[in-house]
C-alpha atoms as a PDB file:
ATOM      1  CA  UNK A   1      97.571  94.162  88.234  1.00  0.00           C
ATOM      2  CA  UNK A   2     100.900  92.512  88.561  1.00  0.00           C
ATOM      3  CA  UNK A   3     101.396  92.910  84.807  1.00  0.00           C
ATOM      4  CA  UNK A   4     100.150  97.261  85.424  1.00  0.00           C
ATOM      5  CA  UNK A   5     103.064  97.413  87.655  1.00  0.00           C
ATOM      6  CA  UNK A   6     105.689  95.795  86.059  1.00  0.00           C
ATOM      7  CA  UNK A   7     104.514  97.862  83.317  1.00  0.00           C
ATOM      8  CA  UNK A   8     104.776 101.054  84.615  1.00  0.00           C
ATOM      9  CA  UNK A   9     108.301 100.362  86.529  1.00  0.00           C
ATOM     10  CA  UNK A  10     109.540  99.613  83.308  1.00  0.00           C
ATOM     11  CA  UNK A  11     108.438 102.735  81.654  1.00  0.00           C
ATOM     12  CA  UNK A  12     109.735 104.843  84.700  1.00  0.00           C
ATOM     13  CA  UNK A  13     113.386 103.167  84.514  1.00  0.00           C
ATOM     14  CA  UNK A  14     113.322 102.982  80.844  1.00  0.00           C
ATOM     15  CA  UNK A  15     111.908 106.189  79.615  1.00  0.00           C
ATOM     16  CA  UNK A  16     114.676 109.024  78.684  1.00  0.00           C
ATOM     17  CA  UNK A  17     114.517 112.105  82.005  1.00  0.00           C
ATOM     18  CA  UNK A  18     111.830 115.040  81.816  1.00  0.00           C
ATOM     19  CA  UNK A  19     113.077 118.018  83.480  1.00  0.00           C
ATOM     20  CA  UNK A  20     109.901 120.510  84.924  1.00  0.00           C
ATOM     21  CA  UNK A  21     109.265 123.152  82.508  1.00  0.00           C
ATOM     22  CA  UNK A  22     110.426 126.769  83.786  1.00  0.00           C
ATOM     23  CA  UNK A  23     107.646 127.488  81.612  1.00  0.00           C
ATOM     24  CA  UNK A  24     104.895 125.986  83.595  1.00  0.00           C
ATOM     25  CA  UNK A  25     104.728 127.763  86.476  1.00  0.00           C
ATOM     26  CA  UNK A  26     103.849 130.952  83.927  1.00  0.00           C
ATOM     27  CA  UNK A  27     100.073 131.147  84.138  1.00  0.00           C
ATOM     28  CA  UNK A  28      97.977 133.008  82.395  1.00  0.00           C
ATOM     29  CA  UNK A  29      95.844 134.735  85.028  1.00  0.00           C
ATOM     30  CA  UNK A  30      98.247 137.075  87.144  1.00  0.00           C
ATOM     31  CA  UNK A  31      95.649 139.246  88.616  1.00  0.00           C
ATOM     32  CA  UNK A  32      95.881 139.823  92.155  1.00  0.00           C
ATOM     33  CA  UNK A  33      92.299 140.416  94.448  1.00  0.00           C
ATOM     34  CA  UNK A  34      92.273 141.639  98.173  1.00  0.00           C
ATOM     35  CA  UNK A  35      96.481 141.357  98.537  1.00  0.00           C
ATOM     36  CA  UNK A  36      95.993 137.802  96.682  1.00  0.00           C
ATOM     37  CA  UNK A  37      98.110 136.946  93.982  1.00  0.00           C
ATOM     38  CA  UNK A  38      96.808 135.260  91.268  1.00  0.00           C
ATOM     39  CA  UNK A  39      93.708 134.995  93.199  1.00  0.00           C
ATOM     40  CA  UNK A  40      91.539 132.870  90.771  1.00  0.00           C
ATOM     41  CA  UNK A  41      94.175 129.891  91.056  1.00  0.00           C
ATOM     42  CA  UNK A  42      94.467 130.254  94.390  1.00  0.00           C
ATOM     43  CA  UNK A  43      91.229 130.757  95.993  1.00  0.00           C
ATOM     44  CA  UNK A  44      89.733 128.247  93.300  1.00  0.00           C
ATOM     45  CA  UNK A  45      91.448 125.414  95.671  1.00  0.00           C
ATOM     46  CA  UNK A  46      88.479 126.031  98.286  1.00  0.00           C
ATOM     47  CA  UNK A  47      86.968 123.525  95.992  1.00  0.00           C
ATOM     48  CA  UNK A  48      89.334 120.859  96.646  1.00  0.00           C
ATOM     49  CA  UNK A  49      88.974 121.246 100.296  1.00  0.00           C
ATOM     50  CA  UNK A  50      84.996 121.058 100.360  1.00  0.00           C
ATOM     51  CA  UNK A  51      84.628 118.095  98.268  1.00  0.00           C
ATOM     52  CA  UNK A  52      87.601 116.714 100.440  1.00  0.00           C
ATOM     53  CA  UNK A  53      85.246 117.885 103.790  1.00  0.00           C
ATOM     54  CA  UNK A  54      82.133 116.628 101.991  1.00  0.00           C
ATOM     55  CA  UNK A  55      84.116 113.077 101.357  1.00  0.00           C
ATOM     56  CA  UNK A  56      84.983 113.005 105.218  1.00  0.00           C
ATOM     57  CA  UNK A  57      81.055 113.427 106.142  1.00  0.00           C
ATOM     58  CA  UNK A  58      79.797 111.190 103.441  1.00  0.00           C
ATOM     59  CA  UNK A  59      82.296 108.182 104.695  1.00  0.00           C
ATOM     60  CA  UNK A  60      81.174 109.039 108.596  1.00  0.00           C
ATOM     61  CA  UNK A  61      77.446 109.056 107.960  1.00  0.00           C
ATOM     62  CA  UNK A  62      75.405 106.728 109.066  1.00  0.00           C
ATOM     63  CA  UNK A  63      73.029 106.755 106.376  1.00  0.00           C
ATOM     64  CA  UNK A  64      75.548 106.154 103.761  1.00  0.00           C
ATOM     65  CA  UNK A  65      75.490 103.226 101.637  1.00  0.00           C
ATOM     66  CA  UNK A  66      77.544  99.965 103.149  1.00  0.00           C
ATOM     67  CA  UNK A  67      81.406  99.839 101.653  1.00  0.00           C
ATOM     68  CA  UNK A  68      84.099  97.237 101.448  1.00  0.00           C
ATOM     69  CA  UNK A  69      86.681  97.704 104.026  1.00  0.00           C
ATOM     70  CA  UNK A  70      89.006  98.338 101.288  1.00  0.00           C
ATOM     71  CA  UNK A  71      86.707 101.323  99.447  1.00  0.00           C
ATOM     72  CA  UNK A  72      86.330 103.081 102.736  1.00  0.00           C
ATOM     73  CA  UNK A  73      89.795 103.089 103.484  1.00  0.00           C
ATOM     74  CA  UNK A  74      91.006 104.178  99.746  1.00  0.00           C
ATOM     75  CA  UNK A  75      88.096 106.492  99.682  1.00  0.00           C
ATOM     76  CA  UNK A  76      89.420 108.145 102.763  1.00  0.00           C
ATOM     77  CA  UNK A  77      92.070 108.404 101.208  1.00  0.00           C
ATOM     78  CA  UNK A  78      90.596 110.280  98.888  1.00  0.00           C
ATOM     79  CA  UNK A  79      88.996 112.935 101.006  1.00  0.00           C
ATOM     80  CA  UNK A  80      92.326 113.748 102.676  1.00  0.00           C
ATOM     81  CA  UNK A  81      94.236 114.093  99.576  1.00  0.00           C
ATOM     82  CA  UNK A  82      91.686 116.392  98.378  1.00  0.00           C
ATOM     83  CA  UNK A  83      91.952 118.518 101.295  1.00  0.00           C
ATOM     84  CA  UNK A  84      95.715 118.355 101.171  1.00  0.00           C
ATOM     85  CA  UNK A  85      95.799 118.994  97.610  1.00  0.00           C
ATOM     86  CA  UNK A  86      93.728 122.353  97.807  1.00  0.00           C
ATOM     87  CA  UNK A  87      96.285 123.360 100.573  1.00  0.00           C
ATOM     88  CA  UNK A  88      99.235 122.832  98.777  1.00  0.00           C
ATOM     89  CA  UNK A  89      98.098 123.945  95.817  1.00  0.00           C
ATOM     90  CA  UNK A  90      97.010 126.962  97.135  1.00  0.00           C
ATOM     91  CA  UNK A  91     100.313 127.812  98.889  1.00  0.00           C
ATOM     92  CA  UNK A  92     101.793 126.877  95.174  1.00  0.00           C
ATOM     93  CA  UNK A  93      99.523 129.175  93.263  1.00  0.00           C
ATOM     94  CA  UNK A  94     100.569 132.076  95.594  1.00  0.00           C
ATOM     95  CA  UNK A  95     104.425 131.151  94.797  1.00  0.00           C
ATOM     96  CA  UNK A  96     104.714 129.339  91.771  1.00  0.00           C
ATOM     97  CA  UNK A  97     108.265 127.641  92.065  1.00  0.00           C
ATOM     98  CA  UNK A  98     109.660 124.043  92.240  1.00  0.00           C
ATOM     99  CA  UNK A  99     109.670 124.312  95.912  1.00  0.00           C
ATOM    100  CA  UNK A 100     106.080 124.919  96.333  1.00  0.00           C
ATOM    101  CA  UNK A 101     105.358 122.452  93.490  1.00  0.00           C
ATOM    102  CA  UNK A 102     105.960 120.034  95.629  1.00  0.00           C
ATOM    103  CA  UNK A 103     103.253 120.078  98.143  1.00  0.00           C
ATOM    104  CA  UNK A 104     101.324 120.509  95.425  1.00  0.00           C
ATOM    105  CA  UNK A 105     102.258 117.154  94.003  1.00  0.00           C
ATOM    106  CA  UNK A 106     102.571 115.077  97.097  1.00  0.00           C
ATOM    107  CA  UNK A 107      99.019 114.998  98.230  1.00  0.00           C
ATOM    108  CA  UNK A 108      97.714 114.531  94.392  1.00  0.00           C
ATOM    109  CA  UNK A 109      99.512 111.126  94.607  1.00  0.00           C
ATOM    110  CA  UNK A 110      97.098 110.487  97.552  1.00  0.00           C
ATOM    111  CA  UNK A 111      94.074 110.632  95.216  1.00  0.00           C
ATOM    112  CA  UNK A 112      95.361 109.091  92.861  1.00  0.00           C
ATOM    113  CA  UNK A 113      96.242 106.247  95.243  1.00  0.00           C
ATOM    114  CA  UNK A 114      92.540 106.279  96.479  1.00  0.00           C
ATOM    115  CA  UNK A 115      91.124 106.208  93.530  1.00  0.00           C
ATOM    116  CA  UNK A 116      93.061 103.433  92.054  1.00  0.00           C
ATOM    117  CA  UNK A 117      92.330 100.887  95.093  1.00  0.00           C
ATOM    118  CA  UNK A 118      88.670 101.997  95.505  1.00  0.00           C
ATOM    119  CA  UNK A 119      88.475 100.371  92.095  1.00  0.00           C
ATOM    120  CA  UNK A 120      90.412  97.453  92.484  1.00  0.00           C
ATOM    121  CA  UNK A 121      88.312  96.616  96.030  1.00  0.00           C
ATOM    122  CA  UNK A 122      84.985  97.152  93.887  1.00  0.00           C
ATOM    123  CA  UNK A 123      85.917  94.998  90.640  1.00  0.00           C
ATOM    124  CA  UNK A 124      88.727  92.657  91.973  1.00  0.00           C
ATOM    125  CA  UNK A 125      89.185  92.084  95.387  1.00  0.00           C
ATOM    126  CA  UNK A 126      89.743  93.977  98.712  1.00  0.00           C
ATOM    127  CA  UNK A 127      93.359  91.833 100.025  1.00  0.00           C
ATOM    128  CA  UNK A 128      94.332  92.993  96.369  1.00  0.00           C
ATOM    129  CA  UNK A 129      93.147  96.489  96.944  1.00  0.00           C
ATOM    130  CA  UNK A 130      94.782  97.405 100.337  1.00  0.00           C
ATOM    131  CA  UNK A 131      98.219  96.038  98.731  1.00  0.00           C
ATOM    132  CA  UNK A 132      97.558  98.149  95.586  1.00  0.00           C
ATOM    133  CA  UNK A 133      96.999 101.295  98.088  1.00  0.00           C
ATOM    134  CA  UNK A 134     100.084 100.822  99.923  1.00  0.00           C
ATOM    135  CA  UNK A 135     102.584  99.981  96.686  1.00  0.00           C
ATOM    136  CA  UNK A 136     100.488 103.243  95.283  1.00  0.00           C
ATOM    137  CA  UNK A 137     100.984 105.555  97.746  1.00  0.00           C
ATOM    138  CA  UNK A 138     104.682 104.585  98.283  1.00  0.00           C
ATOM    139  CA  UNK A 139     105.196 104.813  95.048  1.00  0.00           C
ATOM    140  CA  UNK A 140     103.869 108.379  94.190  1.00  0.00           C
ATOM    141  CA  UNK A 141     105.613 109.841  97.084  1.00  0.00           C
ATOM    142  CA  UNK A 142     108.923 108.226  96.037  1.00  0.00           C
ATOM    143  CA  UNK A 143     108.174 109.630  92.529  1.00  0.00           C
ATOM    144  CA  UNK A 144     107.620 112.999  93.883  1.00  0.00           C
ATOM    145  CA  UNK A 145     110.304 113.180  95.909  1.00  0.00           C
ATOM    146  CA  UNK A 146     112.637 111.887  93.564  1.00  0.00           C
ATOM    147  CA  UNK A 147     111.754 114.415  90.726  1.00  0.00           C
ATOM    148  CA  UNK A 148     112.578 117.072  93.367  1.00  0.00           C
ATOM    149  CA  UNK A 149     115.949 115.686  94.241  1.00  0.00           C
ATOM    150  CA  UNK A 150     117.397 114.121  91.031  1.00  0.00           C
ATOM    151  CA  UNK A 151     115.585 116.761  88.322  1.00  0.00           C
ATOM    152  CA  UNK A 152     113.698 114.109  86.568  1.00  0.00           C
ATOM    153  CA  UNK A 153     109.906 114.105  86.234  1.00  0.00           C
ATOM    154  CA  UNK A 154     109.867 110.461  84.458  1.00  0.00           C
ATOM    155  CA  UNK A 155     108.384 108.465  86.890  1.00  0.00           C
ATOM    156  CA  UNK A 156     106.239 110.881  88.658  1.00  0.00           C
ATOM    157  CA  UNK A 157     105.019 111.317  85.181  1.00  0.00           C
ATOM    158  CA  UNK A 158     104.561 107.678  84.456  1.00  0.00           C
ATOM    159  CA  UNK A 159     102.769 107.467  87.549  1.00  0.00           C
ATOM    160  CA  UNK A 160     100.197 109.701  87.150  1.00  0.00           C
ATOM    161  CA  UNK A 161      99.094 108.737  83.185  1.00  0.00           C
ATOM    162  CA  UNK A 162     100.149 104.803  83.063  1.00  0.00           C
ATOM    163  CA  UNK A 163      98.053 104.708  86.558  1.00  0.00           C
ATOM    164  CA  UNK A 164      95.073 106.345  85.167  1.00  0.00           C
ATOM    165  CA  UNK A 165      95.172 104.552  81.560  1.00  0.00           C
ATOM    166  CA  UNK A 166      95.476 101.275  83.874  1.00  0.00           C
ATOM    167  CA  UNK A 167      92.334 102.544  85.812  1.00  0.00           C
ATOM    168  CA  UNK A 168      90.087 103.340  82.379  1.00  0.00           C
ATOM    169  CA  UNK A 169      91.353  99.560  81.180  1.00  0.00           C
ATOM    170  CA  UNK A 170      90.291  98.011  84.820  1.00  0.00           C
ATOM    171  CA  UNK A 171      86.719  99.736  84.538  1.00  0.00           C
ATOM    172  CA  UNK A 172      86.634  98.781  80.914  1.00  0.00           C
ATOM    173  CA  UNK A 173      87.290  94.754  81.403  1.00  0.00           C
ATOM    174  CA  UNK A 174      85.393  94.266  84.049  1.00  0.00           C
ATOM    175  CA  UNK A 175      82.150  94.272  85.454  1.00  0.00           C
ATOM    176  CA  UNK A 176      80.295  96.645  87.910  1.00  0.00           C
ATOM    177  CA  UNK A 177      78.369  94.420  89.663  1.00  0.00           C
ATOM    178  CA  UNK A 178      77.379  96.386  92.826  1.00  0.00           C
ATOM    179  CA  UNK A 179      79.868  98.749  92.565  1.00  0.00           C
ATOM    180  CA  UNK A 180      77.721 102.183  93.818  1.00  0.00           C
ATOM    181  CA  UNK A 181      80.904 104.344  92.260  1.00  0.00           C
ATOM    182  CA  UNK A 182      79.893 106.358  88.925  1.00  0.00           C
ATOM    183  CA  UNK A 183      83.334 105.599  87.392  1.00  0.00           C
ATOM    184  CA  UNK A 184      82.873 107.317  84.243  1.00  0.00           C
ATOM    185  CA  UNK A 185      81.488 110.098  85.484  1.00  0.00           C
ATOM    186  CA  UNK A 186      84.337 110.262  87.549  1.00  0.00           C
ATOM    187  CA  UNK A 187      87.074 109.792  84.482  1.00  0.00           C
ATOM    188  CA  UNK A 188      84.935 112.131  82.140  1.00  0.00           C
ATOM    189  CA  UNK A 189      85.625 115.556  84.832  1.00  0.00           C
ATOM    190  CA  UNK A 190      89.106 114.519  85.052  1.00  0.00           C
ATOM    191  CA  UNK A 191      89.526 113.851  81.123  1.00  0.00           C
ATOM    192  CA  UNK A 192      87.840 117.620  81.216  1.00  0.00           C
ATOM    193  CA  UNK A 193      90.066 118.949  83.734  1.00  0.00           C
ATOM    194  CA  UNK A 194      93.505 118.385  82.087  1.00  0.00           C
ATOM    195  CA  UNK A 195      91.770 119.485  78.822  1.00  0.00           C
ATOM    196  CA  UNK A 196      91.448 122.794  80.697  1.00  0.00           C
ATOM    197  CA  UNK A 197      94.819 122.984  82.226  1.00  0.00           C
ATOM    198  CA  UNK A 198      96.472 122.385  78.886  1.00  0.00           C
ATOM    199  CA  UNK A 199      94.562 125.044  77.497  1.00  0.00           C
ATOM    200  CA  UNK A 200      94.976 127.381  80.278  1.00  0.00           C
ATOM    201  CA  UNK A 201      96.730 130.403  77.627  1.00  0.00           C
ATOM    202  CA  UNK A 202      93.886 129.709  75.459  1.00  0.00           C
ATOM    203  CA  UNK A 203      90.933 129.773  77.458  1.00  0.00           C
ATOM    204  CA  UNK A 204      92.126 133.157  78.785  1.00  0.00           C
ATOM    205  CA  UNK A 205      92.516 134.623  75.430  1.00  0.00           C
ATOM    206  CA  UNK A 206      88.956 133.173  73.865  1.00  0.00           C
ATOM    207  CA  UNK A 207      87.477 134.772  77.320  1.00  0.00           C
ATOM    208  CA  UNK A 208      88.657 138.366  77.045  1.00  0.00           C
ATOM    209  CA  UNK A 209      91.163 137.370  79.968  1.00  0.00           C
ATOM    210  CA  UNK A 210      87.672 136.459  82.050  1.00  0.00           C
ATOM    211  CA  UNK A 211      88.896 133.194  83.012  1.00  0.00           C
ATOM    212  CA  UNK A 212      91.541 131.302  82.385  1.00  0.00           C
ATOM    213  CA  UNK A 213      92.088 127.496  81.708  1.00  0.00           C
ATOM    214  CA  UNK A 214      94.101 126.106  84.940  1.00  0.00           C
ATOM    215  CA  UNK A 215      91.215 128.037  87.377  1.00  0.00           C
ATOM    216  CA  UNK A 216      88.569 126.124  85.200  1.00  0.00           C
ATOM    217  CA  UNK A 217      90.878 122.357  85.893  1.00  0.00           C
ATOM    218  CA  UNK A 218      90.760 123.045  89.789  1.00  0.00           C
ATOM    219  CA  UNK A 219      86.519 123.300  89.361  1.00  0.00           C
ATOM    220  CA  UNK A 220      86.697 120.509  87.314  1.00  0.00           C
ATOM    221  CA  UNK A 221      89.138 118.186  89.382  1.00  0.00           C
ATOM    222  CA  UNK A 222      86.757 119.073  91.980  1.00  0.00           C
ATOM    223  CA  UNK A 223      83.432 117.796  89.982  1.00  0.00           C
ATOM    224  CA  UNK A 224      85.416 114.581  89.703  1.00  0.00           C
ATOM    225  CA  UNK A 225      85.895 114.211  93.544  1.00  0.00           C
ATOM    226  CA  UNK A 226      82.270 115.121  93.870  1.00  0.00           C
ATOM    227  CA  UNK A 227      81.624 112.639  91.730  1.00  0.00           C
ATOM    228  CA  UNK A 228      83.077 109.764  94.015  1.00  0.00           C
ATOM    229  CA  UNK A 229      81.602 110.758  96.754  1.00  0.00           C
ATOM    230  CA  UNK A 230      78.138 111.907  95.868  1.00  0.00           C
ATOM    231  CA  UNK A 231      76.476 108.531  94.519  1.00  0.00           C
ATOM    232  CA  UNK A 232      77.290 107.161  98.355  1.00  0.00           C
ATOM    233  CA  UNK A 233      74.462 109.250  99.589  1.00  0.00           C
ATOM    234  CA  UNK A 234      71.322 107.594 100.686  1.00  0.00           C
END
């Protein structure tokens, strides 16, 4: 882990500047539906905020299955980033600017925070895990905030992909043991999700301008929270 972090500080300090894309915040379904604009990117964020809900009453069930300290509190984590994420993005999708991006960034770092220690508590240790959380979550805000100050994306960036290569490596060198978290169903919905949003100009074209690509990502970031939260049912 200590290595993962040197790692990834390295990359961020290292790595020539990104500047954000004008060009992103073009997306390729503009329709508008009851005085919504681009209503299937917004409104698709109610999916964020149930699986974020459903989280919340998973974790305070009784019948759940028994957590580590740790997992709870990174899963929690989870939930509200999920329900802050569908927020922000929402208010984003209606105004797609810089501005807006950034409350649609912030909470993402939240779940990606979660996610991260949940892992580490389940195949390496929870002390390990609540320090991971905190250096996480610090971290991605810093990263966020300093894209939208200084104008570079870099470590935000190196954030988001070195932390979730470092994740696929954890679950892949190490064993589950009775970790209840389907991990790979978890990784394959998010692999499927930034397929999507890559493809968001394409989708809509192949479609007829049905659907297009980034409204598909939100459902399919979605089925990955789902997916943490779902094999804790009794």
């Amino acid at each position: 882990m200590l290595g993962a972090i040197v790692v990834l500080v390295t990359l961020a300090l290292l790595l020539p500047p990104i500047a954000q894309d004008p060009q992103y915040h073009l997306f390729a379904d503009q329709r508008s539906w009851l005085g919504v604009p681009r209503a299937a990117d917004v409104l698709s964020n109610l999916a964020f905020v149930a699986v974020g809900l459903f989280g919340a009453i998973t974790l305070l069930s009784p019948r759940r299955l028994p957590l580590r300290s740790a997992t709870a509190t990174s899963l929690w984590c989870v939930a509200a980033g999920f329900v802050l994420t569908g927020v922000g993005s929402a208010w984003y999708h209606s105004q797609p600017n810089d501005a807006t991006l950034l409350w649609d960034r912030l909470p993402m770092t939240l779940v990606l925070a979660g996610v991260i220690s949940a892992a580490i508590a389940e195949r390496i240790g929870e002390q390990v895990a609540i320090m991971a959380l905190a250096v996480l979550l610090i971290a991605g805000v810093a990263s966020v905030i300093y894209w939208r100050s200084i104008g570079n994306l870099t470590p935000y960036a190196v954030l988001q992909f070195g932390g979730f290569a470092a994740l696929i490596v954890l679950l892949a060198l190490t064993r589950s043991g009775d970790d209840p978290l389907a991990w790979w169903w978890i990784v394959g919905w998010y692999c499927l999700a930034k397929v999507f949003e890559l493809a968001d100009q394409h989708v809509w074209q192949a479609t007829g301008g049905i659907v297009a690509g980034h409204t598909i990502k939100h459902v399919a970031a979605a089925a990955a929270g789902a997916a943490i939260f779902y094999p804790l049912r009794r």
